[in-house]
Protein backbone atom coordinates (compact mmCIF):
# COMPACT_ATOMS: atom_id res chain seq x y z
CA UNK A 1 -0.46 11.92 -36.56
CA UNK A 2 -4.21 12.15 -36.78
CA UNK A 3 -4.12 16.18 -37.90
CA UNK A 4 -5.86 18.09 -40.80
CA UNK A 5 -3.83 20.20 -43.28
CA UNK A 6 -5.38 23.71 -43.66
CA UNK A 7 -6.28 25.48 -46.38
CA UNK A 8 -4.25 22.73 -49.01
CA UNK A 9 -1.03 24.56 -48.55
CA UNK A 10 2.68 24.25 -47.70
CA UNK A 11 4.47 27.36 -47.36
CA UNK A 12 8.62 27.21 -48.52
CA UNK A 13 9.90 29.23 -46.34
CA UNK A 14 13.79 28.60 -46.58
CA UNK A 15 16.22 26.82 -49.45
CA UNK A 16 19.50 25.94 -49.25
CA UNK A 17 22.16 23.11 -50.36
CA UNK A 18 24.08 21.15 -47.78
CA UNK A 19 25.83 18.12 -47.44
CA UNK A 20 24.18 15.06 -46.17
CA UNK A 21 26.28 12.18 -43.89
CA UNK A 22 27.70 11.02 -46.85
CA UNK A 23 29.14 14.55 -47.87
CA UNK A 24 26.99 14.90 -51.24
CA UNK A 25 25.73 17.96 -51.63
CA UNK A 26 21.61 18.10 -51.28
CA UNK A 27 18.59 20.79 -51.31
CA UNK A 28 17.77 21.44 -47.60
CA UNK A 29 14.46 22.66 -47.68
CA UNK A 30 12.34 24.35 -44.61
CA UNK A 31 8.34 23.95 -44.76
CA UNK A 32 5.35 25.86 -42.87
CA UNK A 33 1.64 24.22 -42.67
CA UNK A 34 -1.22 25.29 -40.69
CA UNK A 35 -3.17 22.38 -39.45
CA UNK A 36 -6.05 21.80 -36.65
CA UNK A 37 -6.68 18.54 -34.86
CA UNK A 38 -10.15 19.37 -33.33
CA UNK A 39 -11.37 21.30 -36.67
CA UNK A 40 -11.38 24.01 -34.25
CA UNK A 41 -8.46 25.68 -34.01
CA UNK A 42 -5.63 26.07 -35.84
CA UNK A 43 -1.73 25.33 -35.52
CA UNK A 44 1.22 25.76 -37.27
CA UNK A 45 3.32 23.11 -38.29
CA UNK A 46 6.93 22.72 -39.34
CA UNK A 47 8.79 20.39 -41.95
CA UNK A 48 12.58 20.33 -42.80
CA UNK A 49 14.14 17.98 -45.45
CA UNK A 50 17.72 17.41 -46.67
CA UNK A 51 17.30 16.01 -50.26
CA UNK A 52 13.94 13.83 -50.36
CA UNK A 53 14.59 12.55 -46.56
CA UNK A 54 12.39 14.26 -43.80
CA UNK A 55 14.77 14.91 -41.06
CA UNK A 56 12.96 16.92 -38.85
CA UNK A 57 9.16 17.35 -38.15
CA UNK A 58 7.60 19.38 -35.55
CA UNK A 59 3.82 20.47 -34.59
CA UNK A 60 2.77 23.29 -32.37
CA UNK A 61 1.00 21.72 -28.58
CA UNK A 62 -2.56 20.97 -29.98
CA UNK A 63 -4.93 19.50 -28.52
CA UNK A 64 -6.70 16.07 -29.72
């Protein structure tokens, strides 16, 4: 996505187990990251994953 991670960190910010489309039971797992696509300012970025699978990815309006 052409962005910078700030500051070399990854904030867990929420943990629980649910079942995936198969019905086994996984670690669902919520992310924050601050990153900056200008070096300039700074954004906050979110990640969520069910098990090792990314299934949702979202970045503040930034601009490029």
């Amino acid at each position: 996505m052409d962005v910078m991670l700030l500051d070399d960190a990854v904030y867990l910010r929420g943990l629980w187990f649910k079942r995936d489309n198969q019905g086994h039971l996984r670690v669902w797992r919520r992310f924050l990251f601050d990153f900056t696509a200008t070096g300039e300012e700074r954004y906050t970025g979110r990640v969520i994953m069910l098990g090792a699978s990314i299934i949702h990815m979202e970045l503040e309006p930034h601009r490029f």
